[in-house]
PDB file of N, CA and C in Angstrom:
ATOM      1  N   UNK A   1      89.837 145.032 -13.051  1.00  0.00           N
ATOM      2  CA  UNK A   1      90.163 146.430 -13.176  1.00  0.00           C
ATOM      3  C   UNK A   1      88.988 147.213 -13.772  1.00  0.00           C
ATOM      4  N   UNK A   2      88.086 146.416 -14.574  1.00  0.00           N
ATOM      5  CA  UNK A   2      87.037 147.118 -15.350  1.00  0.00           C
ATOM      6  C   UNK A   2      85.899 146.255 -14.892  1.00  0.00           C
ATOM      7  N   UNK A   3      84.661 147.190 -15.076  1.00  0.00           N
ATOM      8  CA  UNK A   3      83.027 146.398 -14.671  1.00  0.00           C
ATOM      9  C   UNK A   3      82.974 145.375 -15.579  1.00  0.00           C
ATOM     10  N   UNK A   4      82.549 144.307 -15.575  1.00  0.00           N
ATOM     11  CA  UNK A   4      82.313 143.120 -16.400  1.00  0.00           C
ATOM     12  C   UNK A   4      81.188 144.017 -17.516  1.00  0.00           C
ATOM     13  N   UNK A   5      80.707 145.124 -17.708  1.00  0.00           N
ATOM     14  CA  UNK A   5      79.478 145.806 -18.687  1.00  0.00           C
ATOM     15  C   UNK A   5      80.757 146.682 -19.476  1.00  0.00           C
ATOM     16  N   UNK A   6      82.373 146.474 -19.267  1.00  0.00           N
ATOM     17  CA  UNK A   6      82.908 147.834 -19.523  1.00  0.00           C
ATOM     18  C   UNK A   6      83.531 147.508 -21.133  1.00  0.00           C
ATOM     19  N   UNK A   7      83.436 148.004 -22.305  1.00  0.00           N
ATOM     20  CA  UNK A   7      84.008 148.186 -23.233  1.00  0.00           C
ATOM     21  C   UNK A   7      85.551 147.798 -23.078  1.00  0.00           C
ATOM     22  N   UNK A   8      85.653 148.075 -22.194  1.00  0.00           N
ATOM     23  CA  UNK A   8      87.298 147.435 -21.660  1.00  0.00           C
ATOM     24  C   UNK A   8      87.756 146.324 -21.087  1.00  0.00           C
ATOM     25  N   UNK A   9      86.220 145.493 -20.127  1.00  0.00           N
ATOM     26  CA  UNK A   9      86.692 144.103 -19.868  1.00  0.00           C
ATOM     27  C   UNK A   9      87.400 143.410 -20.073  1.00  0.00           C
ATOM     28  N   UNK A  10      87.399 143.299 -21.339  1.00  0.00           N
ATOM     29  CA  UNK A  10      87.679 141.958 -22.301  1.00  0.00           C
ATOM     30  C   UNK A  10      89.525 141.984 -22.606  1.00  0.00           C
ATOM     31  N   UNK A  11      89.864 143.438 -23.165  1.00  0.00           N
ATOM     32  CA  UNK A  11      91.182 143.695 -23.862  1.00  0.00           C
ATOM     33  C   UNK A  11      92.317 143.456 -23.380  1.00  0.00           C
ATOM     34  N   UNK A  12      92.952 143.008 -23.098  1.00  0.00           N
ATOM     35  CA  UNK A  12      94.392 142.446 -22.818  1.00  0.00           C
ATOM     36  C   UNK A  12      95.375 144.385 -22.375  1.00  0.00           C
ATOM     37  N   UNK A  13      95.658 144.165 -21.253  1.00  0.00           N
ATOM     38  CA  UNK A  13      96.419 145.370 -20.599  1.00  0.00           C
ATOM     39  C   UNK A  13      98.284 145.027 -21.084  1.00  0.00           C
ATOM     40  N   UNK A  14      98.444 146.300 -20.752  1.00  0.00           N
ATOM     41  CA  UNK A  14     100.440 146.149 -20.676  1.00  0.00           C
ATOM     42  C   UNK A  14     100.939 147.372 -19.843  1.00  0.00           C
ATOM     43  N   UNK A  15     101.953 147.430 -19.891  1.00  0.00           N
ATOM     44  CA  UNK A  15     102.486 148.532 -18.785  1.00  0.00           C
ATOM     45  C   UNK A  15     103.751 149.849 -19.551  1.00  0.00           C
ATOM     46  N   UNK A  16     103.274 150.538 -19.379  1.00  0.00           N
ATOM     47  CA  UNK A  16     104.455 151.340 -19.755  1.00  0.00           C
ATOM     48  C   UNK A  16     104.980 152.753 -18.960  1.00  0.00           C
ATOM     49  N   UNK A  17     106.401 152.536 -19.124  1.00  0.00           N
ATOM     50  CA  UNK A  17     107.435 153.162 -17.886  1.00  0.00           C
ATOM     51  C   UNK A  17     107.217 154.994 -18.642  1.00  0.00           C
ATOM     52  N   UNK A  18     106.720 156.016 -17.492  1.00  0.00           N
ATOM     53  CA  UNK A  18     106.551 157.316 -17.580  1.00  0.00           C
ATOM     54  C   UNK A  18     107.873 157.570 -17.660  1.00  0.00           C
ATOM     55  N   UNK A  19     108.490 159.208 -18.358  1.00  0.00           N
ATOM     56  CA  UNK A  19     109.675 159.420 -18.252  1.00  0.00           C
ATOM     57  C   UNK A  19     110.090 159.608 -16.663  1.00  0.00           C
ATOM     58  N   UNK A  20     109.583 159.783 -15.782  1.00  0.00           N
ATOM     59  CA  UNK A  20     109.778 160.152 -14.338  1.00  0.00           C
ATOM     60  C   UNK A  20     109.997 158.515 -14.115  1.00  0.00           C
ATOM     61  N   UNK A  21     109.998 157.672 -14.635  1.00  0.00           N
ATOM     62  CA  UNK A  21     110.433 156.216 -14.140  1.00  0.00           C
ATOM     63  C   UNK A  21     109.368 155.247 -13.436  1.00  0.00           C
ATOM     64  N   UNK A  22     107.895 155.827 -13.732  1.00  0.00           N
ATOM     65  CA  UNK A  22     106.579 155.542 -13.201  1.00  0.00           C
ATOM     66  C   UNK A  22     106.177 154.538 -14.000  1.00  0.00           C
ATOM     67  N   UNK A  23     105.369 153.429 -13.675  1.00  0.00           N
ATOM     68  CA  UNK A  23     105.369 152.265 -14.183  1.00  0.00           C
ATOM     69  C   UNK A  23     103.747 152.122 -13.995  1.00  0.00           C
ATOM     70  N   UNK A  24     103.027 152.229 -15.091  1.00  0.00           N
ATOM     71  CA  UNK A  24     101.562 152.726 -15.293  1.00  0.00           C
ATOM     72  C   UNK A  24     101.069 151.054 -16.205  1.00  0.00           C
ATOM     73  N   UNK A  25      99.807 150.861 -15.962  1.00  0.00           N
ATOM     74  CA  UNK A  25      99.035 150.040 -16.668  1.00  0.00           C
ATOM     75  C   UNK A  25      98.484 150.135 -17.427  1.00  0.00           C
ATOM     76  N   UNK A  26      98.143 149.985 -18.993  1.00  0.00           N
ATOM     77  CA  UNK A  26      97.312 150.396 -19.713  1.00  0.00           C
ATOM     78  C   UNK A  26      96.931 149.616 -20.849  1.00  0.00           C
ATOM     79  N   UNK A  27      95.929 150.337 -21.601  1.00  0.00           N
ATOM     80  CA  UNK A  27      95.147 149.434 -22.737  1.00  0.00           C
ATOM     81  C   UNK A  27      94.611 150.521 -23.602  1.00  0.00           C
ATOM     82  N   UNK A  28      94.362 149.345 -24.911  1.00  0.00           N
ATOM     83  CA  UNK A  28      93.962 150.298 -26.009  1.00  0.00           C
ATOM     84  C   UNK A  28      93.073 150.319 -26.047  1.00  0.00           C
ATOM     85  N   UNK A  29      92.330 151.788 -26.872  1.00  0.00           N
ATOM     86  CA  UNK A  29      91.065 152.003 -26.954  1.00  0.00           C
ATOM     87  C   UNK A  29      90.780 150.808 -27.868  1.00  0.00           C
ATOM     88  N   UNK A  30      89.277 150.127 -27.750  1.00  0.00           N
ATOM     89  CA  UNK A  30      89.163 149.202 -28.415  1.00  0.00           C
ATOM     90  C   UNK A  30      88.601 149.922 -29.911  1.00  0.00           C
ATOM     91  N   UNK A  31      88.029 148.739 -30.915  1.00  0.00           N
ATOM     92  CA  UNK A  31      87.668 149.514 -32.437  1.00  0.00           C
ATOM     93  C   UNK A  31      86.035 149.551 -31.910  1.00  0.00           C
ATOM     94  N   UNK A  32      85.521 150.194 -32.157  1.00  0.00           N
ATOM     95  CA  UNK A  32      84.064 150.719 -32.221  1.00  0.00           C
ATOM     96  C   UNK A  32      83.608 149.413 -32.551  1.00  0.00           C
ATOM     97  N   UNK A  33      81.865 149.022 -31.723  1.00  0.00           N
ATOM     98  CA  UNK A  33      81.679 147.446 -31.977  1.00  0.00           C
ATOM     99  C   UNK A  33      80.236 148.578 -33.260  1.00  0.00           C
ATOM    100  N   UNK A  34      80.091 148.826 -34.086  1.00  0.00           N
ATOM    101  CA  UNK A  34      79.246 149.397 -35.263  1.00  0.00           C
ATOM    102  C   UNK A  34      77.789 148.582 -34.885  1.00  0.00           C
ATOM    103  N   UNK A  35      77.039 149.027 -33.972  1.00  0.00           N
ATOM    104  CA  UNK A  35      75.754 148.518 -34.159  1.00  0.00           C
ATOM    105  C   UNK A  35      74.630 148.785 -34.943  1.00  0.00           C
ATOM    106  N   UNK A  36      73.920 148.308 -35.472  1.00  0.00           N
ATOM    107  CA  UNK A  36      72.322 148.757 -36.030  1.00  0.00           C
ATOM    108  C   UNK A  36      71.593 148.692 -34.791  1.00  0.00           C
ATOM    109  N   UNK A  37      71.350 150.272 -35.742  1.00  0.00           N
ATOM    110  CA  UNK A  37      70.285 150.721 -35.094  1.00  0.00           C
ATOM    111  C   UNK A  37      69.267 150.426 -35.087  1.00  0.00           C
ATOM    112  N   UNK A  38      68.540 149.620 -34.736  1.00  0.00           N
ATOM    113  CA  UNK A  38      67.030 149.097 -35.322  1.00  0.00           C
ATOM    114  C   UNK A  38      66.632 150.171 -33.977  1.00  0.00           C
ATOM    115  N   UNK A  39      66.587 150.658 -33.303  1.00  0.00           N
ATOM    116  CA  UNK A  39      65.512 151.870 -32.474  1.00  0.00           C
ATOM    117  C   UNK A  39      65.584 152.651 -32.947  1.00  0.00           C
ATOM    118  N   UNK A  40      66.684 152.836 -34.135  1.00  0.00           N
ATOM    119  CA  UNK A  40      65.967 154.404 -34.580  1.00  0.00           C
ATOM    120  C   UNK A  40      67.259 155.638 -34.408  1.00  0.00           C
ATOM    121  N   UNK A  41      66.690 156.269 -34.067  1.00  0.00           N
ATOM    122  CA  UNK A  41      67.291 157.959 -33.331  1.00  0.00           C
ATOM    123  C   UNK A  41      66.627 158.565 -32.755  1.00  0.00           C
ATOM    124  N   UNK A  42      67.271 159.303 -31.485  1.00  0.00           N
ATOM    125  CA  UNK A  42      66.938 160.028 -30.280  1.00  0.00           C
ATOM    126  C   UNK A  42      67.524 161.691 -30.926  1.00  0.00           C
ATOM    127  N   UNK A  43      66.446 162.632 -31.022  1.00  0.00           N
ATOM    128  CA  UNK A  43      66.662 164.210 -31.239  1.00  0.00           C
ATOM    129  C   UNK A  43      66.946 164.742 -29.859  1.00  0.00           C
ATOM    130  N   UNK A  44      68.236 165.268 -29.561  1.00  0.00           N
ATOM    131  CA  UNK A  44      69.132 165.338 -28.911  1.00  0.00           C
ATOM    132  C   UNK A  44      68.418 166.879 -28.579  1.00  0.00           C
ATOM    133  N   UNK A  45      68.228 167.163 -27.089  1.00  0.00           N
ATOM    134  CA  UNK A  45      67.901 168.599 -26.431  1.00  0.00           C
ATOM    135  C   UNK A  45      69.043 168.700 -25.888  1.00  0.00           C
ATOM    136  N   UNK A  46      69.211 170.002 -24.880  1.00  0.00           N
ATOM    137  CA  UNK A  46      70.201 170.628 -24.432  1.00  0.00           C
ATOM    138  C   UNK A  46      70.353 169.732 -23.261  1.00  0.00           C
ATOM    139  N   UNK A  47      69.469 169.799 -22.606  1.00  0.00           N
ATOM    140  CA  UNK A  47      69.567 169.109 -21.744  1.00  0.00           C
ATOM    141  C   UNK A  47      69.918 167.165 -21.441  1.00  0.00           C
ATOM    142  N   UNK A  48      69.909 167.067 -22.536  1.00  0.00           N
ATOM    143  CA  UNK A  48      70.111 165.185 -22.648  1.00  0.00           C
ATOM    144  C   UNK A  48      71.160 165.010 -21.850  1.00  0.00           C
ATOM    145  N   UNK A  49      71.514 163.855 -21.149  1.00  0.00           N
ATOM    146  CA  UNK A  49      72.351 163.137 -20.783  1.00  0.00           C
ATOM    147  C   UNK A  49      73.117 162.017 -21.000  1.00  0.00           C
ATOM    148  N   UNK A  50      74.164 161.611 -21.923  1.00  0.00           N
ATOM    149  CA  UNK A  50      73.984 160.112 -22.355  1.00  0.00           C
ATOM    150  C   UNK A  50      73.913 158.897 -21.093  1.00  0.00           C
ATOM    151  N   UNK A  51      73.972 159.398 -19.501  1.00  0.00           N
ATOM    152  CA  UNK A  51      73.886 157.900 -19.086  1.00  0.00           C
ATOM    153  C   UNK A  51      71.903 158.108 -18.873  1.00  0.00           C
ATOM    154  N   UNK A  52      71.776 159.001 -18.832  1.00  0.00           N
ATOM    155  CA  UNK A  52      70.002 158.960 -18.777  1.00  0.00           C
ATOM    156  C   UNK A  52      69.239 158.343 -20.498  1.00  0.00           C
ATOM    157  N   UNK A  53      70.098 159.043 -21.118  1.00  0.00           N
ATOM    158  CA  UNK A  53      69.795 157.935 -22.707  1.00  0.00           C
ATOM    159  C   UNK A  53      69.934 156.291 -22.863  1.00  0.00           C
ATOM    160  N   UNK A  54      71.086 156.073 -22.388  1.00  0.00           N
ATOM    161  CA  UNK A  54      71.470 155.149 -21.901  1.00  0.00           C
ATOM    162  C   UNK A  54      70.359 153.719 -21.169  1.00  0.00           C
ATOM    163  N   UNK A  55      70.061 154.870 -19.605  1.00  0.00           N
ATOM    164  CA  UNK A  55      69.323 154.106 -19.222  1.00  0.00           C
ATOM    165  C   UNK A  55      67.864 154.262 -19.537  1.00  0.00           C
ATOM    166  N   UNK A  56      67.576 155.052 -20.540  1.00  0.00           N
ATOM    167  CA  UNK A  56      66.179 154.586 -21.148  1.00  0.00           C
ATOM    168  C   UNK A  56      65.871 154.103 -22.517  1.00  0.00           C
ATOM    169  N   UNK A  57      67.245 153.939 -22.774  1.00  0.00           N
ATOM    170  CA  UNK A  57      67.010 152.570 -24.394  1.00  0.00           C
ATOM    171  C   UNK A  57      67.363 151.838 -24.282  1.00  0.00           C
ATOM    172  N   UNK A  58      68.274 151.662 -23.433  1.00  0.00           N
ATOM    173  CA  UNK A  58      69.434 150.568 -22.811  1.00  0.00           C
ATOM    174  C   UNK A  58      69.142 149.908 -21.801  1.00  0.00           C
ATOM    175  N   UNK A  59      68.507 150.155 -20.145  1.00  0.00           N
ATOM    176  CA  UNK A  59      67.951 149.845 -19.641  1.00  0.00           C
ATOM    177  C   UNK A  59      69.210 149.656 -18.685  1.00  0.00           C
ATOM    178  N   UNK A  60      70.453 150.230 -18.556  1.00  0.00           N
ATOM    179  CA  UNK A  60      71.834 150.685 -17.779  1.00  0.00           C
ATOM    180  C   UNK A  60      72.301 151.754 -17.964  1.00  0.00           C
ATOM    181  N   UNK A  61      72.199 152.652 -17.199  1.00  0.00           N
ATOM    182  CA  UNK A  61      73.053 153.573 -17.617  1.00  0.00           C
ATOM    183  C   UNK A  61      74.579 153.997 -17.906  1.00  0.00           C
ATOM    184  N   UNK A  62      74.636 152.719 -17.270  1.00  0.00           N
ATOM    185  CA  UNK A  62      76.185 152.948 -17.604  1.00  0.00           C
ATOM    186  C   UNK A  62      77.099 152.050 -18.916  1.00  0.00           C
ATOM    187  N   UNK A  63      76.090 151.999 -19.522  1.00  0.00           N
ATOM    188  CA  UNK A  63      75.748 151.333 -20.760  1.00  0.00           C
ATOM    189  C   UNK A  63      76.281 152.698 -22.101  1.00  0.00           C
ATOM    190  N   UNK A  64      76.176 153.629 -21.447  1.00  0.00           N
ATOM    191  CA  UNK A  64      76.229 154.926 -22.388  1.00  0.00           C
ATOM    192  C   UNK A  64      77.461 154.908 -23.739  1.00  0.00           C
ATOM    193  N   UNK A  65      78.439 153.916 -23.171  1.00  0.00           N
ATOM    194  CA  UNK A  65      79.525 153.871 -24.046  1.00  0.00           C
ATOM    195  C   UNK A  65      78.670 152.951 -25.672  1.00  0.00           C
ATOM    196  N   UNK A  66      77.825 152.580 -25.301  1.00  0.00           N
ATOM    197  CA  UNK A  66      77.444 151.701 -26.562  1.00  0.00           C
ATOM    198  C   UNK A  66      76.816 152.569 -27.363  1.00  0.00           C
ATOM    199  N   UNK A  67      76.228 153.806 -26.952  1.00  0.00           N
ATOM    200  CA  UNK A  67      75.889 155.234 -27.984  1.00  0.00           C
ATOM    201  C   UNK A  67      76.753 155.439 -28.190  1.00  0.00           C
ATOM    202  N   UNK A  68      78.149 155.788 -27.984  1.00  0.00           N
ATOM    203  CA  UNK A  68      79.496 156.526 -28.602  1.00  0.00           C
ATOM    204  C   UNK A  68      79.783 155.154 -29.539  1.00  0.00           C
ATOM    205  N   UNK A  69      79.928 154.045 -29.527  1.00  0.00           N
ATOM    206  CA  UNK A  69      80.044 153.101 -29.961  1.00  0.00           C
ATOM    207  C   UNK A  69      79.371 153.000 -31.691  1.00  0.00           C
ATOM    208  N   UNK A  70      78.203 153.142 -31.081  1.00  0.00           N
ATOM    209  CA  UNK A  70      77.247 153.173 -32.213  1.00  0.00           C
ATOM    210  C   UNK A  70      77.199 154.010 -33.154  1.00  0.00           C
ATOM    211  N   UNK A  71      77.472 155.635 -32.920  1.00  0.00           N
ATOM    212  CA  UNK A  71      77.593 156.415 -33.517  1.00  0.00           C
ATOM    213  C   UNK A  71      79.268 156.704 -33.796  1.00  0.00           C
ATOM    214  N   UNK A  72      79.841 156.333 -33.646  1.00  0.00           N
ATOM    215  CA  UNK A  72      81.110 155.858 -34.645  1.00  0.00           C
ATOM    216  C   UNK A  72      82.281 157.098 -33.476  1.00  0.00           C
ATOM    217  N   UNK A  73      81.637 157.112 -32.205  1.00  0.00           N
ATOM    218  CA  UNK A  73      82.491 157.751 -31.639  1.00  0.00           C
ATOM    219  C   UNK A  73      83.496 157.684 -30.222  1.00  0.00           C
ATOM    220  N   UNK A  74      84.597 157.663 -30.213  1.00  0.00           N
ATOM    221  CA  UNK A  74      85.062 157.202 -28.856  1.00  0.00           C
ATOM    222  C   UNK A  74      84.680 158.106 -27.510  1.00  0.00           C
ATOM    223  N   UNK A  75      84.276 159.192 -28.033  1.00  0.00           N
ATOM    224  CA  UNK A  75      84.029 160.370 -26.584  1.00  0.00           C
ATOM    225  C   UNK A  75      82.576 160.534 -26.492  1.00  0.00           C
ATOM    226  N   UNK A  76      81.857 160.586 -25.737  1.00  0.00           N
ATOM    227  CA  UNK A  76      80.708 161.160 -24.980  1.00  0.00           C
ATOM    228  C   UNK A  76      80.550 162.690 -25.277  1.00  0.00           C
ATOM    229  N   UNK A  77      81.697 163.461 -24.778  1.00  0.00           N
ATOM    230  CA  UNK A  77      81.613 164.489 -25.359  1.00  0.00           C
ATOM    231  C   UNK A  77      81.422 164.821 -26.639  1.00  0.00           C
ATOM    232  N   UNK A  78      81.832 164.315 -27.412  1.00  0.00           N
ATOM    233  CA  UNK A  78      81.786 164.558 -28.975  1.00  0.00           C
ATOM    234  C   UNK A  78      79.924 164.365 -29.314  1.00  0.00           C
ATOM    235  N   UNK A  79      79.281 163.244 -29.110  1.00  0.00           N
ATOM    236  CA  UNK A  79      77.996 163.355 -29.441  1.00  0.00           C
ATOM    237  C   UNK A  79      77.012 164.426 -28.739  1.00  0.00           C
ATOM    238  N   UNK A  80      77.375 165.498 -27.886  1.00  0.00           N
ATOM    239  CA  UNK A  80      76.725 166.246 -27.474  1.00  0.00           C
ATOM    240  C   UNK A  80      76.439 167.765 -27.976  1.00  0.00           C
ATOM    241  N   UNK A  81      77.158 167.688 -29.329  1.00  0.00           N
ATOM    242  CA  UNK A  81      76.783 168.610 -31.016  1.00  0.00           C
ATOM    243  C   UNK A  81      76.497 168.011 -31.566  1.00  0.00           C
ATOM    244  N   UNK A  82      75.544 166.569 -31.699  1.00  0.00           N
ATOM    245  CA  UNK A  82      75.177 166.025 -32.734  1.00  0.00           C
ATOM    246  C   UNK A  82      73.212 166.070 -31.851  1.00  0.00           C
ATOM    247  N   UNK A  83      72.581 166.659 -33.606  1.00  0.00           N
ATOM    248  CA  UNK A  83      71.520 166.816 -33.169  1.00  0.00           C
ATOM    249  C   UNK A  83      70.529 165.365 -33.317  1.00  0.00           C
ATOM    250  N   UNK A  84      71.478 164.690 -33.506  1.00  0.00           N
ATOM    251  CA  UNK A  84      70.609 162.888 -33.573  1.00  0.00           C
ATOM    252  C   UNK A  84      71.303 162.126 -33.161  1.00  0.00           C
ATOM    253  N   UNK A  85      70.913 161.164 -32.186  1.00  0.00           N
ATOM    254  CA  UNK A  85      71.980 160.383 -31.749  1.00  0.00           C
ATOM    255  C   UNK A  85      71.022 158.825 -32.389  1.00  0.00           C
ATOM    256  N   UNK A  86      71.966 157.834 -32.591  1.00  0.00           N
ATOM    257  CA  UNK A  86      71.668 156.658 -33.049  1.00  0.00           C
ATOM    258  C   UNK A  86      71.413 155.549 -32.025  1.00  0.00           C
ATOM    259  N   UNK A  87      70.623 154.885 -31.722  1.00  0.00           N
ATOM    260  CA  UNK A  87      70.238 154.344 -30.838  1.00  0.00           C
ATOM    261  C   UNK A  87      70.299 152.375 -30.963  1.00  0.00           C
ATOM    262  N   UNK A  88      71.069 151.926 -30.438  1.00  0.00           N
ATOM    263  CA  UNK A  88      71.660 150.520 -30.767  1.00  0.00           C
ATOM    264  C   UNK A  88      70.532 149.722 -30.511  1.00  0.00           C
ATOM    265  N   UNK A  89      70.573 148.491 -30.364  1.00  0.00           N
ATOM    266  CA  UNK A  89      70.108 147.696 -30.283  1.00  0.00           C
ATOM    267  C   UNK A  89      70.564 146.901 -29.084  1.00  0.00           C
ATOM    268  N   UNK A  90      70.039 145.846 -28.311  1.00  0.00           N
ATOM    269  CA  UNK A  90      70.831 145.175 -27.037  1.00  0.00           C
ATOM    270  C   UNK A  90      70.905 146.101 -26.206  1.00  0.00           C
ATOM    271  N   UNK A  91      72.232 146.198 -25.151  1.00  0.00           N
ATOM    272  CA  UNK A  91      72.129 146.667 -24.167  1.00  0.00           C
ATOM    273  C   UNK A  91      72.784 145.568 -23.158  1.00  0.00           C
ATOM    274  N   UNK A  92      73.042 145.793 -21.822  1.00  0.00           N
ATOM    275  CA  UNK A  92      73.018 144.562 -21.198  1.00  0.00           C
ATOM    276  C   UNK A  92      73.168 143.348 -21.067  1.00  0.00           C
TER     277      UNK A  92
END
């Protein structure tokens, strides 16, 4: 159901019935994996992208969840008012 790179791979799914009687699959957000930063921090322009951040510290772009990760956040959106982003370590 998820990319073998996905923050979600791993977590154990369950199902739960919508009031309309809809029978949906789902999973929990996992807990933030807290990396060190040994690269440092990236000074965040207007223009940044996290899967282009991504794929130039990370070397995937679709790796981007490990910046929200790192910086202690579940949304993408949320780090895009932060004028430093924290830059993990690994990748891939």
């Amino acid at each position: 159901m998820f990319a073998a790179n996905s923050r979600y791979a791993n977590l154990k799914t369950y199902t739960v019935t919508l009031p309309g009687g809809q029978i949906v699959t789902a999973t929990r957000l996992p807990k933030p994996h807290l990396a060190v930063l040994l690269q440092g921090y990236h000074t965040r322009v207007q223009k940044d992208r996290l899967d282009n951040l991504a794929a130039r510290y990370l070397s995937d772009p679709t790796l981007f969840w490990q910046l929200c990760d790192a910086n202690d956040t579940p949304s993408a959106v949320s780090l895009t008012a932060r004028p430093l982003i924290g830059i993990p370590t690994g990748g891939a």
